[in-house]
C-alpha atoms as a PDB file:
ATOM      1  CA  UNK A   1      13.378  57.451  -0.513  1.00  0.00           C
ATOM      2  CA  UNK A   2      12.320  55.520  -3.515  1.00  0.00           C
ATOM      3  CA  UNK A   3      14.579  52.654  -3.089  1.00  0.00           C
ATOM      4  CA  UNK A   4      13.907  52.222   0.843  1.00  0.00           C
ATOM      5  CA  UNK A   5       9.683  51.678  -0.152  1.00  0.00           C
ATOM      6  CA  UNK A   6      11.037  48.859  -2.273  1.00  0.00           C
ATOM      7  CA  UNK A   7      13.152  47.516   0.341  1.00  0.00           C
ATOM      8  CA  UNK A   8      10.226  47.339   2.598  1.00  0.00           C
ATOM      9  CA  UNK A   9       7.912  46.016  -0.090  1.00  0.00           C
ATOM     10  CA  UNK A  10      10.311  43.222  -0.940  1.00  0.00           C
ATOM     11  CA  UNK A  11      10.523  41.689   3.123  1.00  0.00           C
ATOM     12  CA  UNK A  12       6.763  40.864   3.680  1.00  0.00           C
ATOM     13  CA  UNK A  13       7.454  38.443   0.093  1.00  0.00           C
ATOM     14  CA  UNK A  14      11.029  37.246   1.291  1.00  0.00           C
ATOM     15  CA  UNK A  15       8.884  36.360   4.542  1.00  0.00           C
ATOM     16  CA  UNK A  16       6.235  34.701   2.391  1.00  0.00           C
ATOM     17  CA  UNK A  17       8.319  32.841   0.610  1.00  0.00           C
ATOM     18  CA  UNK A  18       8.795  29.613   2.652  1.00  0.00           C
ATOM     19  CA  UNK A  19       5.406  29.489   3.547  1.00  0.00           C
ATOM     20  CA  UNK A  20       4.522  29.153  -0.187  1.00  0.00           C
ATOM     21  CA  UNK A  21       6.882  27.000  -1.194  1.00  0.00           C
ATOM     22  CA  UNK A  22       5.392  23.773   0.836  1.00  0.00           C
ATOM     23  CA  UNK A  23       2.118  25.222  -0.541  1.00  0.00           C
ATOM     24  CA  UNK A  24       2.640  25.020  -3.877  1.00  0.00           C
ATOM     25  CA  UNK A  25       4.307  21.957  -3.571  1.00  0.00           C
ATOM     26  CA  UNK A  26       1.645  20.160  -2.006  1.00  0.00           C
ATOM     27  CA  UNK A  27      -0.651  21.416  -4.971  1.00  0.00           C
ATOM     28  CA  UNK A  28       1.706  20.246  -7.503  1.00  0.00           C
ATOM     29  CA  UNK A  29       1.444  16.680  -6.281  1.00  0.00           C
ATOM     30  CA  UNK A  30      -1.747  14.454  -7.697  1.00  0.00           C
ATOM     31  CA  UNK A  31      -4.938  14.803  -6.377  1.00  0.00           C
ATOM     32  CA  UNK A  32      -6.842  12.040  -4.852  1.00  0.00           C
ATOM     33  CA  UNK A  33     -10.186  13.654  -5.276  1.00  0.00           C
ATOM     34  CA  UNK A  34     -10.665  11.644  -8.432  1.00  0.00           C
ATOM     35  CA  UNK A  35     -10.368   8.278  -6.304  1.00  0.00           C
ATOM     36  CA  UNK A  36     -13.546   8.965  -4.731  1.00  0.00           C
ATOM     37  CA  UNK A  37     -15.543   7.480  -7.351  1.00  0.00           C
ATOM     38  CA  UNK A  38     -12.568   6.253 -10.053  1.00  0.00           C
ATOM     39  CA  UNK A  39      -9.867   3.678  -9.509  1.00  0.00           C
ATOM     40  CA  UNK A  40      -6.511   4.377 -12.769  1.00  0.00           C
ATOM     41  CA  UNK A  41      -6.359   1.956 -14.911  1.00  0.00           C
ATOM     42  CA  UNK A  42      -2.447   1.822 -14.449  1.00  0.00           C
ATOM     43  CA  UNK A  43      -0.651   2.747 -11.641  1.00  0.00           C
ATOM     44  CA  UNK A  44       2.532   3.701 -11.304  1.00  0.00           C
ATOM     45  CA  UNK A  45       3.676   0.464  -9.897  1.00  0.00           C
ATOM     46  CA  UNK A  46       1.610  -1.131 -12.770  1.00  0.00           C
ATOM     47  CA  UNK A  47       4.044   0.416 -15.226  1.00  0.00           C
ATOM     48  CA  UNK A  48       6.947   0.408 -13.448  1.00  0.00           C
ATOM     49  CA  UNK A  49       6.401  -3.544 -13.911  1.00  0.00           C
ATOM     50  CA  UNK A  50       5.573  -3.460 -17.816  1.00  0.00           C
ATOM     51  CA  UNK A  51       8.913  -1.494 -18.355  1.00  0.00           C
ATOM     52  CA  UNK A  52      11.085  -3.923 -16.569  1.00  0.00           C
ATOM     53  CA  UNK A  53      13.311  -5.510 -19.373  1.00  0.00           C
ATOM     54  CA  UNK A  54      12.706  -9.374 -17.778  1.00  0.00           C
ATOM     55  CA  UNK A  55       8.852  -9.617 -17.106  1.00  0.00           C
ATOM     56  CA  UNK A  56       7.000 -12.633 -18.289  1.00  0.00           C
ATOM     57  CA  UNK A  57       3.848 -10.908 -19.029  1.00  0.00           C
ATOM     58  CA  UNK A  58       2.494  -8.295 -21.491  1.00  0.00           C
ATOM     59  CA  UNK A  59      -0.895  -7.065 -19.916  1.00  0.00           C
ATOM     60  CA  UNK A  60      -1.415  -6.856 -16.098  1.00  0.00           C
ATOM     61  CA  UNK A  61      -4.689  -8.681 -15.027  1.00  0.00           C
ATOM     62  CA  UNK A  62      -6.947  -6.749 -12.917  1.00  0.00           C
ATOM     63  CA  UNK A  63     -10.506  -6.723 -12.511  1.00  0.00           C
ATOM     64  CA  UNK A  64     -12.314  -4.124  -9.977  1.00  0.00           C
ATOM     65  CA  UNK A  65     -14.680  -5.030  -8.064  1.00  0.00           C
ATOM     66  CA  UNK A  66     -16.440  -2.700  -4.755  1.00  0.00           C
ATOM     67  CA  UNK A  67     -15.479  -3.625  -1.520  1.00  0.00           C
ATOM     68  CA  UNK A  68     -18.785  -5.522  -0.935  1.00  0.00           C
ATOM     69  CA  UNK A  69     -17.810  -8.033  -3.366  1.00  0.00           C
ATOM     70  CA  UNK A  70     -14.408  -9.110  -1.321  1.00  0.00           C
ATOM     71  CA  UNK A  71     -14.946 -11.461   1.561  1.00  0.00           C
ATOM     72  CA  UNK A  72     -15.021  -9.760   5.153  1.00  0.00           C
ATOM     73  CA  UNK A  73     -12.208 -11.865   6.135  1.00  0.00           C
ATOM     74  CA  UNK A  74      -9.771 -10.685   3.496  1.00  0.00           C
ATOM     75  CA  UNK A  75     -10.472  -7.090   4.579  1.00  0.00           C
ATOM     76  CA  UNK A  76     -10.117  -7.662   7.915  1.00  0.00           C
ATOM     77  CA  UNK A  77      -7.017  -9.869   7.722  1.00  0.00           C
ATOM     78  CA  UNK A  78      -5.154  -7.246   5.544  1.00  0.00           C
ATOM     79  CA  UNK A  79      -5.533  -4.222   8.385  1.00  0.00           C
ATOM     80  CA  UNK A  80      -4.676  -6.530  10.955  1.00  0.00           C
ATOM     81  CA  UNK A  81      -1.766  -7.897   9.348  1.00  0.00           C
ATOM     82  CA  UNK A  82      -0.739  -4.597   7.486  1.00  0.00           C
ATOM     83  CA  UNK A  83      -1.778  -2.011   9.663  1.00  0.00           C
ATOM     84  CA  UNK A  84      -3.591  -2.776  12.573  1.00  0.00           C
ATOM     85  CA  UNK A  85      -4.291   0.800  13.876  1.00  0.00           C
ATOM     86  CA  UNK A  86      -5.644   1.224  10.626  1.00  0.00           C
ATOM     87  CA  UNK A  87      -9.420   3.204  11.666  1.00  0.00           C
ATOM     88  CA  UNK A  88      -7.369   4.807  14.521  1.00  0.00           C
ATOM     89  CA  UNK A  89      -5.125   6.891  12.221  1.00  0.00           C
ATOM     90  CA  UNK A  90      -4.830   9.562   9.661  1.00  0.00           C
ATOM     91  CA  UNK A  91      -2.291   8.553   7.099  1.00  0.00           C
ATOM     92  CA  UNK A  92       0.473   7.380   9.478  1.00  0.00           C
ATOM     93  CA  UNK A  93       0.787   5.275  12.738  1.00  0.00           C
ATOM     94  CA  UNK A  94       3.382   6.699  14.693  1.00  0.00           C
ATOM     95  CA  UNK A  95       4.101   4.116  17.207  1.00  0.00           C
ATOM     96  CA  UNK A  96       4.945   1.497  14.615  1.00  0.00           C
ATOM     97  CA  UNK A  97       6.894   4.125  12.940  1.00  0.00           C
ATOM     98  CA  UNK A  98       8.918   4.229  16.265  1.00  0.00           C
ATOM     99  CA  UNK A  99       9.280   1.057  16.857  1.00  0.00           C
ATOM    100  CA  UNK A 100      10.287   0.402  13.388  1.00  0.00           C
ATOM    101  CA  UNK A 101      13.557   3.203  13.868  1.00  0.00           C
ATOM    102  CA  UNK A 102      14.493   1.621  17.456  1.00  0.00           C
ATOM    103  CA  UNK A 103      14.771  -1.732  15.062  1.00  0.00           C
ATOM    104  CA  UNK A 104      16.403  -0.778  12.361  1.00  0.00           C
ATOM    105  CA  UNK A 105      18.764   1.618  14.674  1.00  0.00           C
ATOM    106  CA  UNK A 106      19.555  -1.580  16.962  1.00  0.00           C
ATOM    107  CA  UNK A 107      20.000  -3.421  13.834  1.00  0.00           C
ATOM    108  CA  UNK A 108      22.132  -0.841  11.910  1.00  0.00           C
ATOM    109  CA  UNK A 109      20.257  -2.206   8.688  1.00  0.00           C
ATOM    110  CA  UNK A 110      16.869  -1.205   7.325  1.00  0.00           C
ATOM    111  CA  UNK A 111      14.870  -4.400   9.299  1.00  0.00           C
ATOM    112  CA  UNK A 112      11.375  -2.778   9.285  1.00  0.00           C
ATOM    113  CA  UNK A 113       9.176  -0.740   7.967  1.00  0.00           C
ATOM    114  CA  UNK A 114       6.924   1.629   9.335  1.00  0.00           C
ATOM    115  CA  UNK A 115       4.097   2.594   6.633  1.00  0.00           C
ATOM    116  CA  UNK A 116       0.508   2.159   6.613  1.00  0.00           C
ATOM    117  CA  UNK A 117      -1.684   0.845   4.308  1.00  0.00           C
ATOM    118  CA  UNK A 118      -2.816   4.068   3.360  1.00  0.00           C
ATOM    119  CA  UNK A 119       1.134   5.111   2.684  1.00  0.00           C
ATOM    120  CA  UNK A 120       1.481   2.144   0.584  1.00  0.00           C
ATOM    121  CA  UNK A 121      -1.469   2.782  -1.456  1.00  0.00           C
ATOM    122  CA  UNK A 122       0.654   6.154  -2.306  1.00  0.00           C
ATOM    123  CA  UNK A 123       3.158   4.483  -3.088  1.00  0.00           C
ATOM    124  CA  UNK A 124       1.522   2.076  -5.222  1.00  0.00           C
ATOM    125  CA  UNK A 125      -0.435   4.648  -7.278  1.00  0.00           C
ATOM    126  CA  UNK A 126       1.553   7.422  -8.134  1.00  0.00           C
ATOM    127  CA  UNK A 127       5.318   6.311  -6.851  1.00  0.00           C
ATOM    128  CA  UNK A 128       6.657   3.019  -7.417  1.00  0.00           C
ATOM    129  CA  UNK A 129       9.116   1.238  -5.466  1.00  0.00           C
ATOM    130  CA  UNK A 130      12.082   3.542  -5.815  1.00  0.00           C
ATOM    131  CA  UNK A 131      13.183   4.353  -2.401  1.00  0.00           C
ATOM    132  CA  UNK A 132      14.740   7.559  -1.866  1.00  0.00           C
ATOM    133  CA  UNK A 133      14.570  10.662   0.740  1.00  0.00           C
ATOM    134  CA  UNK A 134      12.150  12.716  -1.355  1.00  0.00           C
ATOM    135  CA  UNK A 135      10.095   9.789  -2.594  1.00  0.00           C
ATOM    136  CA  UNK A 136       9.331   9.005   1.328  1.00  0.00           C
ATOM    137  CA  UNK A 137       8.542  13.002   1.455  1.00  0.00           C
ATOM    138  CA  UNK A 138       6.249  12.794  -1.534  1.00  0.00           C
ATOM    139  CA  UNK A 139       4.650   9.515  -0.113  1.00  0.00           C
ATOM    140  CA  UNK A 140       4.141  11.429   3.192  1.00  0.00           C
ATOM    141  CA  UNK A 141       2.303  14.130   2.076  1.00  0.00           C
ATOM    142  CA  UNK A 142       0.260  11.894  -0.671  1.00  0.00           C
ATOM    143  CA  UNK A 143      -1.217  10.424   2.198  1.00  0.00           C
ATOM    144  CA  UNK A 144      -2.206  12.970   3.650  1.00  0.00           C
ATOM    145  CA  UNK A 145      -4.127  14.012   0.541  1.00  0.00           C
ATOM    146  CA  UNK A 146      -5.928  10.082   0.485  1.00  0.00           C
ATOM    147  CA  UNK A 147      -7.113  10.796   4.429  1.00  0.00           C
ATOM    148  CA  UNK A 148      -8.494  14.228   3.575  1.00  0.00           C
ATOM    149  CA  UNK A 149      -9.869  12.982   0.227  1.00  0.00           C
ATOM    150  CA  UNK A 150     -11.258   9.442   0.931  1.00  0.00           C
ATOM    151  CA  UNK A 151     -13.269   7.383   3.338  1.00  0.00           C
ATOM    152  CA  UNK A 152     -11.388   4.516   5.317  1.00  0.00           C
ATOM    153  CA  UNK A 153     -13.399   1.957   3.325  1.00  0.00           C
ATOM    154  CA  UNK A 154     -12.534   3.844   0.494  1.00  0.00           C
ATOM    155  CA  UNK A 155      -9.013   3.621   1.402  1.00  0.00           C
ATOM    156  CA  UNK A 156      -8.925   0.375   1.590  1.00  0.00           C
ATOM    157  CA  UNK A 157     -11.323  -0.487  -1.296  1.00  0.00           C
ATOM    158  CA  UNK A 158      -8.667   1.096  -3.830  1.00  0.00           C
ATOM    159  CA  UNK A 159      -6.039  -0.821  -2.235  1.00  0.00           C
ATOM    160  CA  UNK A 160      -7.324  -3.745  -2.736  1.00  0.00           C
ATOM    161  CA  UNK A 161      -7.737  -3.787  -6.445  1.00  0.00           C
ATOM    162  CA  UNK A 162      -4.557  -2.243  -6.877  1.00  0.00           C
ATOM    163  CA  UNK A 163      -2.203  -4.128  -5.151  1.00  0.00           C
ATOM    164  CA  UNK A 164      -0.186  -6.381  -6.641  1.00  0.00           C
ATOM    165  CA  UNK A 165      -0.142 -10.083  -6.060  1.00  0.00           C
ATOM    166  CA  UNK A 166       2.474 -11.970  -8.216  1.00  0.00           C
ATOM    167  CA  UNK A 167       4.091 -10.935 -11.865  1.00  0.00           C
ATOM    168  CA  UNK A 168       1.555  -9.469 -13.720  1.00  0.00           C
ATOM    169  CA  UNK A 169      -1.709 -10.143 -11.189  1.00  0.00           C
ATOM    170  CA  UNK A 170      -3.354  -6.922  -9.530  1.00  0.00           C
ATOM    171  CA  UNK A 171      -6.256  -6.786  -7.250  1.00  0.00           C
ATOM    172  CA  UNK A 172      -7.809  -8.931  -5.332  1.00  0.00           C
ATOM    173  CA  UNK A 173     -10.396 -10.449  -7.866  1.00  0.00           C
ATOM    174  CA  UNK A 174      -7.626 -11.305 -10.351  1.00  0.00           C
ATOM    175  CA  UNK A 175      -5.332 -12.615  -6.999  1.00  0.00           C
ATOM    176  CA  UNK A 176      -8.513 -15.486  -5.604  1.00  0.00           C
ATOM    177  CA  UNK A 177      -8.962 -15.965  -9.589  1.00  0.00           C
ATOM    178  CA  UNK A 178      -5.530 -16.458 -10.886  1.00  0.00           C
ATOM    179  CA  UNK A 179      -4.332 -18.279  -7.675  1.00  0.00           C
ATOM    180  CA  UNK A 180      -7.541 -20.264  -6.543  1.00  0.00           C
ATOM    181  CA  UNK A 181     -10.043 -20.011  -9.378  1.00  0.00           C
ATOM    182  CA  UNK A 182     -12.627 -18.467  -7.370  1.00  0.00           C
ATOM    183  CA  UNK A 183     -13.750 -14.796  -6.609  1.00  0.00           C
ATOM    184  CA  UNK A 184     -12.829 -12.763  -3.922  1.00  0.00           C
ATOM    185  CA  UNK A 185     -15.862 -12.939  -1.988  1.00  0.00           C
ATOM    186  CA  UNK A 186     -15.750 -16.940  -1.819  1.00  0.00           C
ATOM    187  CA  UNK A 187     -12.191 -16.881   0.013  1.00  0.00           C
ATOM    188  CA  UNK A 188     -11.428 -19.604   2.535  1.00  0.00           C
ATOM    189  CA  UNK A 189      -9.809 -18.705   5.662  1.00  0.00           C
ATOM    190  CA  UNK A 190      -6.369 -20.963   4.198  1.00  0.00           C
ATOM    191  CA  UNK A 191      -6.751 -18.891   0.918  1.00  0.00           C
ATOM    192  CA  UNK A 192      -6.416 -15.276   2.707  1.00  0.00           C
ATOM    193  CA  UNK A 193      -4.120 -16.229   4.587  1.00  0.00           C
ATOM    194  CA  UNK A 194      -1.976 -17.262   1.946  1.00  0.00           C
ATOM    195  CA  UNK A 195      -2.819 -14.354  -0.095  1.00  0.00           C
ATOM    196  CA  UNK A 196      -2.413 -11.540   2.521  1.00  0.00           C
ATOM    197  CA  UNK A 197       0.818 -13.685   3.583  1.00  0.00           C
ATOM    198  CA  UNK A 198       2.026 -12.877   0.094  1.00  0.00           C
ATOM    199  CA  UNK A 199       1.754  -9.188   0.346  1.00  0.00           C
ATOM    200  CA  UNK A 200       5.571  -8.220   1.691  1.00  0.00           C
ATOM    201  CA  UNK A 201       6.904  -9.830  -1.073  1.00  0.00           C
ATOM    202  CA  UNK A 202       4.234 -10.754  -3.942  1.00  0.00           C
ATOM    203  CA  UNK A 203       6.676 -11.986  -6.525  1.00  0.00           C
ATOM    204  CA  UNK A 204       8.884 -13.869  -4.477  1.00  0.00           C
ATOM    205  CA  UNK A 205       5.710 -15.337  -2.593  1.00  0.00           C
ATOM    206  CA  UNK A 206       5.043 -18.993  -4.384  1.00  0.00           C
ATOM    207  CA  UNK A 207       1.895 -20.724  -3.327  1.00  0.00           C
ATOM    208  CA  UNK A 208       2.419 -23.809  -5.088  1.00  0.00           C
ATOM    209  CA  UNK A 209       6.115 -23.817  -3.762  1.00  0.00           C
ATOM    210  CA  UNK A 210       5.585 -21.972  -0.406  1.00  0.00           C
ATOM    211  CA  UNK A 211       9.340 -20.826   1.109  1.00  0.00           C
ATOM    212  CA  UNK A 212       9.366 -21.441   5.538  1.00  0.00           C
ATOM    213  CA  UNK A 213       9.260 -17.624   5.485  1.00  0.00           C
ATOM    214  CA  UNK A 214       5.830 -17.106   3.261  1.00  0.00           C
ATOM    215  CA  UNK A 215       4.466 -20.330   5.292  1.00  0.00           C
ATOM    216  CA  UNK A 216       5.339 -18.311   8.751  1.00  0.00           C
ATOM    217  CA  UNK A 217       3.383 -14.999   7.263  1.00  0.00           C
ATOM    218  CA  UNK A 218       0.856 -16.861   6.379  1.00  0.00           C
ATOM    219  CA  UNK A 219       0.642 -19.251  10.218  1.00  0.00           C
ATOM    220  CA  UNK A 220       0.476 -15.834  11.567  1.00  0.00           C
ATOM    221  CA  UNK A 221      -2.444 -14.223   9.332  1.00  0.00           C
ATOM    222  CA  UNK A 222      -4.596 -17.597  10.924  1.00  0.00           C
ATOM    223  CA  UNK A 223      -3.633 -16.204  14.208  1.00  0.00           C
ATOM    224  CA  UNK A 224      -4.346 -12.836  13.465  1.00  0.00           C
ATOM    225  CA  UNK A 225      -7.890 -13.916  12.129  1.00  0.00           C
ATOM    226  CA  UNK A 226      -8.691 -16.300  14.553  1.00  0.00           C
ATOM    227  CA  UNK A 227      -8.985 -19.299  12.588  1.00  0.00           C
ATOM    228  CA  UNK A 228      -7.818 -22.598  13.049  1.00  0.00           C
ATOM    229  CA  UNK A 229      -4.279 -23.504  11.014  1.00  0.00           C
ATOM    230  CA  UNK A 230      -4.909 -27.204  10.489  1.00  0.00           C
ATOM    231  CA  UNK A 231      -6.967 -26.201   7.346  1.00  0.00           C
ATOM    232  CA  UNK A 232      -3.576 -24.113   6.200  1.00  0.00           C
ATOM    233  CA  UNK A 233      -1.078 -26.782   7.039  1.00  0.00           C
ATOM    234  CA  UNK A 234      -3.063 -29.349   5.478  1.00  0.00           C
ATOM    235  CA  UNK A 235      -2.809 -27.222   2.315  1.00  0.00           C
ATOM    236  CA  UNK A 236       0.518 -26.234   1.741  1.00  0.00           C
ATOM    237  CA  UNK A 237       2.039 -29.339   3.108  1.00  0.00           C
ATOM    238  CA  UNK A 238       1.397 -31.257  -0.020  1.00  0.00           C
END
C-alpha cells in the first residue's frame, strides 16, 4: 500500500517537470531589469572583440549619451532601415521573419535575416556573434525579457550606445566622433546615412574607402529618410 502512495505522489512531479524546466530556464538567463536605468560597461560583443588574437585596438571607445542627445534622424533612420515594424512589435516581427525563410529556402543559403533590433540588442549584450541553434533560443527568449523589462525608447536608447561601429568604436557618440568629429546630435542627413549604412557589416564598412555595396546601403537609408542623395554622392565620390 505504501509503495502505490509513492507512485501516485511521484506523477503530479513527473507532470510538473516540463513545465519547470522552461521556467527555470528562463530565470537562469540575465535580467534586463538593470537596463532600465544602467547601460554595462562591456558587453559581450565588446569582449568578444578584445579577445580576438588580431585586433588593432586595446580599449573600446564608447561614450553614453541619453537618447535626447542623438539626432532624430539617426533614430529614425536606424528603425526604418533595421526594423521598420519596430513600435508595432514585441521582441520579434514575424512577417520579416517569414519572408526571410521563403529567401533563404529559395536560395538554399542563409541570404537574410530576420531579427529585430530589439533581438540584436540581445545579441549584442549578453551573446556575441556565435551562431548556433541554442544561441538563437537564448536570443529569443532574451528578448522577450528587454520587451517586458524596457520601454521602446529605452530599447532603442541602449542600442544605440552599444552597437558597434568599426574595430574598436561603440555607440553612437564615439561613431559621429571617431568618423566625423562631431556629436551625435549634429548628424547630417549624408553622415547617418553612412553610419546606419555601416551597421550590417561595421568592420568591413570603410567610409573613407566606401565598397558599391556600403554605398548602395547607404543610397537606400536617403530613401528611407526622405532626403535628397546629391548631398551623399557628392561625399563619397571623392
Amino acid at each position: 500500500m505504501a509503495r502505490k502512495k509513492r507512485r501516485r505522489a511521484v506523477w503530479p512531479l513527473a507532470l510538473l517537470l516540463p513545465l519547470l524546466f522552461p521556467l527555470a530556464y528562463y530565470a537562469w538567463l540575465p535580467s534586463a531589469d538593470e537596463l532600465v536605468t544602467t547601460i554595462p560597461k562591456v558587453t559581450a560583443l565588446m569582449q568578444q572583440r578584445l579577445d580576438e588574437p588580431k585586433k588593432t585596438w586595446t580599449k573600446p571607445r564608447r561614450t553614453v549619451v541619453p537618447l535626447s542627445q542623438i539626432s532624430p534622424l539617426m533614430v529614425k533612420a536606424v528603425v526604418l532601415s533595421e526594423d521598420a515594424r519596430f513600435y508595432q512589435h514585441d521582441g520579434f516581427d514575424w512577417t520579416e521573419i517569414g519572408n526571410s525563410v521563403e529567401k533563404n529556402l529559395s536560395e538554399g543559403r542563409f541570404a537574410r535575416g530576420g531579427s529585430t533590433l530589439t533581438q540584436q540588442l540581445a545579441k549584442n549584450l549578453w551573446l556575441g556573434t556565435k551562431k548556433t541553434l541554442a544561441r538563437k533560443l537564448d536570443e529569443a527568449i532574451l528578448a522577450v525579457k528587454l520587451e517586458r523589462a524596457l520601454s521602446k525608447e529605452r530599447i532603442l536608447e541602449v542600442y544605440l550606445n552599444v552597437v558597434e561601429w568599426g574595430p574598436g568604436v561603440f555607440g553612437v557618440e564615439s561613431a559621429a566622433r571617431t568618423h566625423f568629429g562631431v556629436s551625435a546630435a549634429e548628424l547630417r542627413p549624408y553622415q547617418v546615412a553612412l553610419l546606419v549604412g555601416m551597421l550590417p557589416a561595421p568592420r568591413k564598412s570603410r567610409i573613407d574607402k566606401p565598397s558599391e555595396a556600403f554605398k548602395a546601403r547607404a543610397r537606400r537609408v536617403m530613401a528611407l529618410i526622405g532626403e535628397d542623395p546629391s548631398e551623399l554622392e557628392s561625399r563619397i565620390s571623392r
